[in-house]
C-alpha atoms as a PDB file:
ATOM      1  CA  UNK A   1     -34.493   0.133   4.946  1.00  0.00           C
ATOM      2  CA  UNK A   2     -34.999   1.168   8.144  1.00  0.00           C
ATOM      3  CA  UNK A   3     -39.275   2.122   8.611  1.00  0.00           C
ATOM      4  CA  UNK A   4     -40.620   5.634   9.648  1.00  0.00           C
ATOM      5  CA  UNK A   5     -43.439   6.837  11.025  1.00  0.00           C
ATOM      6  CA  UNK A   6     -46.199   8.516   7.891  1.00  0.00           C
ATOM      7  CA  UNK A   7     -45.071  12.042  10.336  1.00  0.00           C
ATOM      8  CA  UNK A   8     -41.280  11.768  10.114  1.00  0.00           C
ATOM      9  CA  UNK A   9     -41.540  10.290   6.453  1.00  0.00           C
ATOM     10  CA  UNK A  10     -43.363  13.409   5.261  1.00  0.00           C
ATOM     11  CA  UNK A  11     -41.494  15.826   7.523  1.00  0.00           C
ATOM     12  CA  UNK A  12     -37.919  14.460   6.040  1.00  0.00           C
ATOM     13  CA  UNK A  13     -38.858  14.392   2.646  1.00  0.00           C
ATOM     14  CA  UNK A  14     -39.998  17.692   2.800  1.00  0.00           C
ATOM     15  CA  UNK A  15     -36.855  19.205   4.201  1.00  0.00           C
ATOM     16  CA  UNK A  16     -35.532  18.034   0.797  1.00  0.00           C
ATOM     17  CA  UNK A  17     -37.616  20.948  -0.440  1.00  0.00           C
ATOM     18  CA  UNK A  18     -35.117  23.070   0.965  1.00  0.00           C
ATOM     19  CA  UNK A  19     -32.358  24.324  -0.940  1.00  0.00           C
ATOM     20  CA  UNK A  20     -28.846  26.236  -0.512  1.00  0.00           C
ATOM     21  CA  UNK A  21     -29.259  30.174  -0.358  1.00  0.00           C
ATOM     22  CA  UNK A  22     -33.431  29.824  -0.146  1.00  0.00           C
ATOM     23  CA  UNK A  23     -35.299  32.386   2.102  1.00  0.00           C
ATOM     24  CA  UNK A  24     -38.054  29.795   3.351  1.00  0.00           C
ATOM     25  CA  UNK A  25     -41.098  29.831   5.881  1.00  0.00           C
ATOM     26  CA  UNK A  26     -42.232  26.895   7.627  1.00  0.00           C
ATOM     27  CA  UNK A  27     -45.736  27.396   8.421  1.00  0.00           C
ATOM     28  CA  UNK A  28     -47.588  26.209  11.981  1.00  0.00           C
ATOM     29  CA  UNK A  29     -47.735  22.570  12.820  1.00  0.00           C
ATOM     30  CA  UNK A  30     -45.981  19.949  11.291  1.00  0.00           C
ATOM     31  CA  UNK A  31     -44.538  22.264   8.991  1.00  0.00           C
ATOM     32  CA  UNK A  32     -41.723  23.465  11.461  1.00  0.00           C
ATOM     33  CA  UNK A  33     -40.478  20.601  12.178  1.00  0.00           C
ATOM     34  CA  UNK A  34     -38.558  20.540   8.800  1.00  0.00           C
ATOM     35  CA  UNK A  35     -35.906  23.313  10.650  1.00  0.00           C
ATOM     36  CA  UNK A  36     -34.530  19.973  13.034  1.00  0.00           C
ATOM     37  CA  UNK A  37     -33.640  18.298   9.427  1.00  0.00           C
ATOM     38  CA  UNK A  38     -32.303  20.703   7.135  1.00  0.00           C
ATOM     39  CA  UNK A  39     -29.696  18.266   4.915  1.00  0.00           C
ATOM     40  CA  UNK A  40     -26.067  18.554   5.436  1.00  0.00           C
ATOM     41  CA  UNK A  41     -23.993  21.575   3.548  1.00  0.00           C
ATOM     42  CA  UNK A  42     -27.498  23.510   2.666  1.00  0.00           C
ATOM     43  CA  UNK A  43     -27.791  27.250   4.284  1.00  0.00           C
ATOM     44  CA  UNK A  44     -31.191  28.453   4.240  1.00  0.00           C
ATOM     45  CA  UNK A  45     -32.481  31.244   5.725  1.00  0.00           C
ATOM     46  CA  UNK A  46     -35.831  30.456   7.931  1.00  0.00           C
ATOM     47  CA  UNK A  47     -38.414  33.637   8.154  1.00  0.00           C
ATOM     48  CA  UNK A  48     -41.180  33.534  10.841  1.00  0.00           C
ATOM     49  CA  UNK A  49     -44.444  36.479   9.862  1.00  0.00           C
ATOM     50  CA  UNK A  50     -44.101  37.534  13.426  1.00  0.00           C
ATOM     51  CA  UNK A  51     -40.511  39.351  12.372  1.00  0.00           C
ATOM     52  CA  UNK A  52     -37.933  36.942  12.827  1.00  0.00           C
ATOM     53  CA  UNK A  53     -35.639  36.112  10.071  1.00  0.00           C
ATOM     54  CA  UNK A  54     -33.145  33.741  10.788  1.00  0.00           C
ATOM     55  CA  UNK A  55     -34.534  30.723  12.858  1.00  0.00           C
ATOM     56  CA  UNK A  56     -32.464  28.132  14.095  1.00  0.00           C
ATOM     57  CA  UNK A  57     -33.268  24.369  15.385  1.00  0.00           C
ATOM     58  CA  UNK A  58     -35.754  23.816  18.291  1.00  0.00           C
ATOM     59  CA  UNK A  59     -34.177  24.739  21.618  1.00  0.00           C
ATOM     60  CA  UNK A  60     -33.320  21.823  23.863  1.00  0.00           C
ATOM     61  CA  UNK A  61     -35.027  21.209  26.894  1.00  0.00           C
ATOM     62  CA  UNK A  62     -34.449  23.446  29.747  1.00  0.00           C
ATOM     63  CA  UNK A  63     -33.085  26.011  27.300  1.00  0.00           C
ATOM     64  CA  UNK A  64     -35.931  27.581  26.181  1.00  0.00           C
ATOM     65  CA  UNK A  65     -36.295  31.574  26.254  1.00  0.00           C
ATOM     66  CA  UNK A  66     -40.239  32.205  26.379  1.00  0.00           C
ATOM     67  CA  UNK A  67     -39.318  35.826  24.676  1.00  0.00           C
ATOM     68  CA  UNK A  68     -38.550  33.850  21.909  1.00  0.00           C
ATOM     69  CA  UNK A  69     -41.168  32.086  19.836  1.00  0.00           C
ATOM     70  CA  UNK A  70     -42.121  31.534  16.454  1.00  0.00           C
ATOM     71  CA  UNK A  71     -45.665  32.464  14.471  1.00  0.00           C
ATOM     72  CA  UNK A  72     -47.084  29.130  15.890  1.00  0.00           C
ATOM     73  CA  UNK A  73     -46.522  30.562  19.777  1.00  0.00           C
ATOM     74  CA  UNK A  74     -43.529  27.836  19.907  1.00  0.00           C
ATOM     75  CA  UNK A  75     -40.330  28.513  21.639  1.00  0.00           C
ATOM     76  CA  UNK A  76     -37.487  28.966  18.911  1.00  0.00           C
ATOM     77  CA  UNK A  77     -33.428  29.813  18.988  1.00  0.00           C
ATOM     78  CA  UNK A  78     -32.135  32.515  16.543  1.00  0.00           C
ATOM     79  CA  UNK A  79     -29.096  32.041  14.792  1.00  0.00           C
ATOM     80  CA  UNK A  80     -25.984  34.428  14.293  1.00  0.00           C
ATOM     81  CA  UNK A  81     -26.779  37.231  12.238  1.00  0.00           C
ATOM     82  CA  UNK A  82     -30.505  36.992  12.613  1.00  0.00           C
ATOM     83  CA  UNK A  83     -32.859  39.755  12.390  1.00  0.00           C
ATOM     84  CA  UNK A  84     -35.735  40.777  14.283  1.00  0.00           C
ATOM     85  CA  UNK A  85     -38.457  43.525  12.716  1.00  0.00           C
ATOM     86  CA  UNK A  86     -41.935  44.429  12.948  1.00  0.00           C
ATOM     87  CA  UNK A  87     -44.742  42.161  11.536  1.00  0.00           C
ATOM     88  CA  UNK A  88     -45.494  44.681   8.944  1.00  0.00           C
ATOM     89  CA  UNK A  89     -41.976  44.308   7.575  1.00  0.00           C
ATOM     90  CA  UNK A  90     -42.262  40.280   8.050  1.00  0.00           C
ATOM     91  CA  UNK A  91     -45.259  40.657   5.504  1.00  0.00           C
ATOM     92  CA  UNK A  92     -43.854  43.025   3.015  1.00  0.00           C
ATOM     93  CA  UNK A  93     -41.311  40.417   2.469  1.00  0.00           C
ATOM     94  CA  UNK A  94     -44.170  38.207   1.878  1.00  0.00           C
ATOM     95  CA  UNK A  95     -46.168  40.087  -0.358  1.00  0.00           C
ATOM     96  CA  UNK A  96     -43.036  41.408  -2.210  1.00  0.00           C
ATOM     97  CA  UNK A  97     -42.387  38.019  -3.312  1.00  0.00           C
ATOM     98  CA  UNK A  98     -39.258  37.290  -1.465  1.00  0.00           C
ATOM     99  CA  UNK A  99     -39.526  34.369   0.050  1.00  0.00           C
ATOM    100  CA  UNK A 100     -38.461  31.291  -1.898  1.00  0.00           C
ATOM    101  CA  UNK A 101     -40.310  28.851  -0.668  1.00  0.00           C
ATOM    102  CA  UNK A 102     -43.128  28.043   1.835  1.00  0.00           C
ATOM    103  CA  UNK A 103     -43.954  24.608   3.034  1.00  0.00           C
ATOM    104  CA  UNK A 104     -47.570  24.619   4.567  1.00  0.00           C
ATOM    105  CA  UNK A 105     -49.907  22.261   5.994  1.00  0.00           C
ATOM    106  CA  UNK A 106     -52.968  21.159   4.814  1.00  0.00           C
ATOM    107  CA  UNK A 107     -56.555  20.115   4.995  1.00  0.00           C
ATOM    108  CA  UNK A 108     -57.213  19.805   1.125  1.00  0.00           C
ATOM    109  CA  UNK A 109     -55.733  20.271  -2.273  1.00  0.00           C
ATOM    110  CA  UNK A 110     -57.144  19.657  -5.343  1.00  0.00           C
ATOM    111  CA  UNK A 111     -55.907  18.816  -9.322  1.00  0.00           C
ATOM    112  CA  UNK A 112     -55.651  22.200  -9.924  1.00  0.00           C
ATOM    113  CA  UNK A 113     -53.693  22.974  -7.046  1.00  0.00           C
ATOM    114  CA  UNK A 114     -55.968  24.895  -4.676  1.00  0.00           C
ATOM    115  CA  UNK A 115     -55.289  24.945  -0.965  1.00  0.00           C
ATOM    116  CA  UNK A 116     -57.827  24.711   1.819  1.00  0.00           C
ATOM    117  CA  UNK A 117     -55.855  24.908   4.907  1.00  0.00           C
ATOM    118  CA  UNK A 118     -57.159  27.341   7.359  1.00  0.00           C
ATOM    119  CA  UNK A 119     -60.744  26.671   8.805  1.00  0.00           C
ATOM    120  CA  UNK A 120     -63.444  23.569   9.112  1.00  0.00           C
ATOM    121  CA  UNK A 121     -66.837  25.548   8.888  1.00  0.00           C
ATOM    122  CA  UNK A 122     -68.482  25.175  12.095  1.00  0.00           C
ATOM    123  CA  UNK A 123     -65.348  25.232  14.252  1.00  0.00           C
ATOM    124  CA  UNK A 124     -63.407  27.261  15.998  1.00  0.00           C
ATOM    125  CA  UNK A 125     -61.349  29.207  14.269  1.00  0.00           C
ATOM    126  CA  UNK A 126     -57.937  31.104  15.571  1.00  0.00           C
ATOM    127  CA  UNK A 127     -57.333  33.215  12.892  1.00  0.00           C
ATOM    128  CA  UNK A 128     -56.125  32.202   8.997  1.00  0.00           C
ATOM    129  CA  UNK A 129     -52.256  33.672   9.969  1.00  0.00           C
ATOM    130  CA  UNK A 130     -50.103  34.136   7.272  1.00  0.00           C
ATOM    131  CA  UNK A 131     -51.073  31.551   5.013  1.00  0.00           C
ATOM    132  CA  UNK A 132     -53.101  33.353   2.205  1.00  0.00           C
ATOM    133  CA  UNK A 133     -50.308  35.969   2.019  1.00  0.00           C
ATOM    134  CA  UNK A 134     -48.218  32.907   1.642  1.00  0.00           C
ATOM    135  CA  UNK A 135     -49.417  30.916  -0.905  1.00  0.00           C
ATOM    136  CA  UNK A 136     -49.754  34.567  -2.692  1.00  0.00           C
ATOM    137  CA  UNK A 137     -46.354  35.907  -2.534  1.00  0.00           C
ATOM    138  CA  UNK A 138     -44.164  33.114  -2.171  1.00  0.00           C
ATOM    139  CA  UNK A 139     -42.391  31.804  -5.342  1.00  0.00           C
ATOM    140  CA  UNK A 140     -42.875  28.278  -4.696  1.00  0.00           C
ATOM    141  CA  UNK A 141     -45.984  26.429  -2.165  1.00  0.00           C
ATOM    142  CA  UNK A 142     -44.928  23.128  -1.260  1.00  0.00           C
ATOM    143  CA  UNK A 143     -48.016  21.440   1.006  1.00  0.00           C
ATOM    144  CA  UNK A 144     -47.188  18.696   3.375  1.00  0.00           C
ATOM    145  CA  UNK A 145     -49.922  16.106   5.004  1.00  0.00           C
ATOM    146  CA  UNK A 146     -51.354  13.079   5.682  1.00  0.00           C
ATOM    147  CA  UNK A 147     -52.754  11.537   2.108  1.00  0.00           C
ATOM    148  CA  UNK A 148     -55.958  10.611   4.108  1.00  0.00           C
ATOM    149  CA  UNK A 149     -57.673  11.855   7.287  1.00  0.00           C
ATOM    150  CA  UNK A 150     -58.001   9.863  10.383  1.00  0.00           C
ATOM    151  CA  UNK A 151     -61.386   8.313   8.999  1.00  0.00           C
ATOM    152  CA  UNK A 152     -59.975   7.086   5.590  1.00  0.00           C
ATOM    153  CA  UNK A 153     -61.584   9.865   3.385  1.00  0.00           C
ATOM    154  CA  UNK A 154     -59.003  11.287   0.736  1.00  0.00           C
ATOM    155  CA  UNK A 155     -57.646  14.804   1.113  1.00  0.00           C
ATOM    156  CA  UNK A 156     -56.011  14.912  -2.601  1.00  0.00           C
ATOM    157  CA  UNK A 157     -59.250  16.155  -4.280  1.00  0.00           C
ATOM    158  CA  UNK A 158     -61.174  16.856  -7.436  1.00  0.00           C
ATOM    159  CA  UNK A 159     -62.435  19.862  -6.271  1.00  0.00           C
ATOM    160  CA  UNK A 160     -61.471  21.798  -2.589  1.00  0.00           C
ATOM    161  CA  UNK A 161     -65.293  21.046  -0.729  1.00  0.00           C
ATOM    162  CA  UNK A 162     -63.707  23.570   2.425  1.00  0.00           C
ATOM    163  CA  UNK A 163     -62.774  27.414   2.034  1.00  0.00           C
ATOM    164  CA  UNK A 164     -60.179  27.975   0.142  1.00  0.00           C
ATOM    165  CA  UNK A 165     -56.447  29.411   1.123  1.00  0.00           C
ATOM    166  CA  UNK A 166     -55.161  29.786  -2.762  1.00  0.00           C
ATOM    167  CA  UNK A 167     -56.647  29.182  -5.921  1.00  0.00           C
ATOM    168  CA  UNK A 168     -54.069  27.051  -8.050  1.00  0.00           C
ATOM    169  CA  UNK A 169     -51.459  28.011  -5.608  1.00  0.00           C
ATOM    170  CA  UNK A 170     -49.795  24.775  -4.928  1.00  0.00           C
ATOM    171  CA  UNK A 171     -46.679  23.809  -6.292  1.00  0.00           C
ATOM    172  CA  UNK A 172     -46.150  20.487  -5.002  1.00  0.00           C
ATOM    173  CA  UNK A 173     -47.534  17.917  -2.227  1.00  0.00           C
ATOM    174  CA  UNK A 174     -45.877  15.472   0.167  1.00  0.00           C
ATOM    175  CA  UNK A 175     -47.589  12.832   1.965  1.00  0.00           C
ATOM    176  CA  UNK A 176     -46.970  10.057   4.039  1.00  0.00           C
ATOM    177  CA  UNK A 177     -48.069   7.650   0.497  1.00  0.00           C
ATOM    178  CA  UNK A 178     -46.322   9.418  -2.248  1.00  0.00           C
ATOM    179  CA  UNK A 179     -45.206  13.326  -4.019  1.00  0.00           C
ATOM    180  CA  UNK A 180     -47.218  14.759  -6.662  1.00  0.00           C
ATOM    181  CA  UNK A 181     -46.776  17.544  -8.785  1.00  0.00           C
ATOM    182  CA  UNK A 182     -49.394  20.414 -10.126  1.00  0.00           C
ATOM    183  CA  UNK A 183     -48.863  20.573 -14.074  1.00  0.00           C
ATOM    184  CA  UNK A 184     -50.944  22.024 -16.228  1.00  0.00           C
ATOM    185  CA  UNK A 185     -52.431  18.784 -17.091  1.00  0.00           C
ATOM    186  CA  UNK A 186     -53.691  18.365 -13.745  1.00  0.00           C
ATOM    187  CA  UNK A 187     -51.389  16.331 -10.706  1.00  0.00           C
ATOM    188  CA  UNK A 188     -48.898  13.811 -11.988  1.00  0.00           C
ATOM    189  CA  UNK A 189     -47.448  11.191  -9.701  1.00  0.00           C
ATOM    190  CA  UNK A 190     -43.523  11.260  -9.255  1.00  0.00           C
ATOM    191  CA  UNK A 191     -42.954   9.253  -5.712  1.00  0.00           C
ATOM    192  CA  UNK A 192     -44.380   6.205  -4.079  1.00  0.00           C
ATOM    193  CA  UNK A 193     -43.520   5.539  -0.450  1.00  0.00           C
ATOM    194  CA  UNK A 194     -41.183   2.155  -0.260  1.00  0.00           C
ATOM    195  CA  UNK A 195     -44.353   0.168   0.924  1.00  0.00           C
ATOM    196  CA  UNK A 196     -46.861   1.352  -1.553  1.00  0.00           C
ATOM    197  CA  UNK A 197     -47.490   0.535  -5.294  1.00  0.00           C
ATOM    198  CA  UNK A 198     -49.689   2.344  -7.256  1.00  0.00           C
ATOM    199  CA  UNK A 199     -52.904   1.417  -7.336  1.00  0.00           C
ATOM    200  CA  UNK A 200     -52.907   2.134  -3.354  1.00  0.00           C
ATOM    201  CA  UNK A 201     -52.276   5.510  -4.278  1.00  0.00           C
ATOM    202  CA  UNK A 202     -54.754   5.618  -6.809  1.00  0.00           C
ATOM    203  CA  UNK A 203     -57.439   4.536  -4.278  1.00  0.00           C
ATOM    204  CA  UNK A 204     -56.460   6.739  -1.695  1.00  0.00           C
ATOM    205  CA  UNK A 205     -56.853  10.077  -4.033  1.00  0.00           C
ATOM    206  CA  UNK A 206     -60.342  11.346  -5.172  1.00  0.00           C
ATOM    207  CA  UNK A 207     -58.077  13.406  -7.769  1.00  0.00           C
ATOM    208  CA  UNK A 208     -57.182  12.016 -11.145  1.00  0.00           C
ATOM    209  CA  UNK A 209     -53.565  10.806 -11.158  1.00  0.00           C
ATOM    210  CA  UNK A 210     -50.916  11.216 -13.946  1.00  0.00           C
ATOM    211  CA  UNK A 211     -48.207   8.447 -13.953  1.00  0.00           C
ATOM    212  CA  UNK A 212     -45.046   7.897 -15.739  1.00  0.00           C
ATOM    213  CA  UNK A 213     -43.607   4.645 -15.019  1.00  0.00           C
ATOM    214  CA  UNK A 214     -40.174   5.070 -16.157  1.00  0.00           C
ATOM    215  CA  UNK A 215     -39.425   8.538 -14.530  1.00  0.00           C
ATOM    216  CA  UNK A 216     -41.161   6.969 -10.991  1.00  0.00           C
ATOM    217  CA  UNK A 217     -39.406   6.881  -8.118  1.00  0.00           C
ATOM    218  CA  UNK A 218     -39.521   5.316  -4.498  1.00  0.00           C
ATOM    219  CA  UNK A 219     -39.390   8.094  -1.941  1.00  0.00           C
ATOM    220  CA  UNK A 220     -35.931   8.504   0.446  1.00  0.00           C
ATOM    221  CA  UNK A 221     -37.231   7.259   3.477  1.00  0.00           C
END
């Protein structure tokens, strides 16, 4: 099997979130990257909160149209039939509930599937965006990040320690190390990357773990 990098790994396997006929938003950062790898045969139609609905790929070089960005103040294409409308519209399609899924980034998530995704007290801090309307509205929250931060600590938590996005908003949660689900038991285990066992998981999470060994599987890439 040929080896990715813990940022493509989590940004392919989440594109597997996607599925034909969803309404989806990709939220800033690594999120959007998930529009360059969309799988073969699946329409979905991509929603931006500043009024876009129907995103395409990442323009190539040289073809960018600086009119033309996403939420995230990134240059974007639009694909046939797309739609353009006011940010109040872009949110009543939030908060009406329909968007079918949102993939987000994130700083923290605990057992109980809270988010914390949108500021680090003490720094600077842009604005939360869309993400608590989100993580609200959206039928299904899929988070995607590292399993760690840069310093080792884990991210996958007991209890969210920054300010919160969603209280037991999260669906389910990609990382670079493995996918968990939120259940009502608390977050069960259902992926391991290809170079990981267990136990590595187990040690990298402050959460507790639920894990079914026969129903385990090895994550696509």
């Amino acid at each position: 099997m040929k080896s990715v990098s813990s940022r493509e790994r989590i940004v392919r396997r989440a594109a597997l979130e996607l599925k034909d006929g969803y309404y989806v938003n990709l939220g800033i950062g690594m999120p959007t990257l998930v529009a360059n790898h969309i799988p073969p045969g699946v329409q979905v139609v991509l929603q931006s909160e500043n009024g876009l609905l129907g995103i395409g790929p990442f323009p190539e070089e040289g073809l960018e149209d600086a009119d033309l960005i996403n939420a995230g103040k990134q240059t974007i294409t639009e694909l046939p039939g797309s739609a353009y409308f006011s940010s109040a519209e872009s949110f009543a399609m939030i908060r009406g509930g329909h968007v079918d899924l949102t993939v987000l980034g994130g700083m923290e998530v605990d057992q109980e599937g809270s988010l914390a995704n949108w500021m680090v007290p003490g720094k600077m801090v842009k604005g939360m965006g869309g993400a608590m309307d989100l993580v609200a509205g959206a039928r299904r929250v899929v988070v995607m990040m590292t399993h760690a931060t840069k310093e080792g600590e884990p991210k996958i938590l007991k209890k969210c320690r920054l300010p919160l996005t969603g209280v037991r908003v999260v669906h389910r949660i990609i990382t670079d190390l493995a996918v968990l689900d939120v259940t009502p038991r608390g977050l069960a285990l259902c992926e391991i990357a290809p170079e990981v066992d267990v136990e590595q998981v187990r040690r990298a999470t402050e959460a507790d773990l639920a894990v079914d060994e026969k129903t385990l599987k090895v994550m696509p890439f």
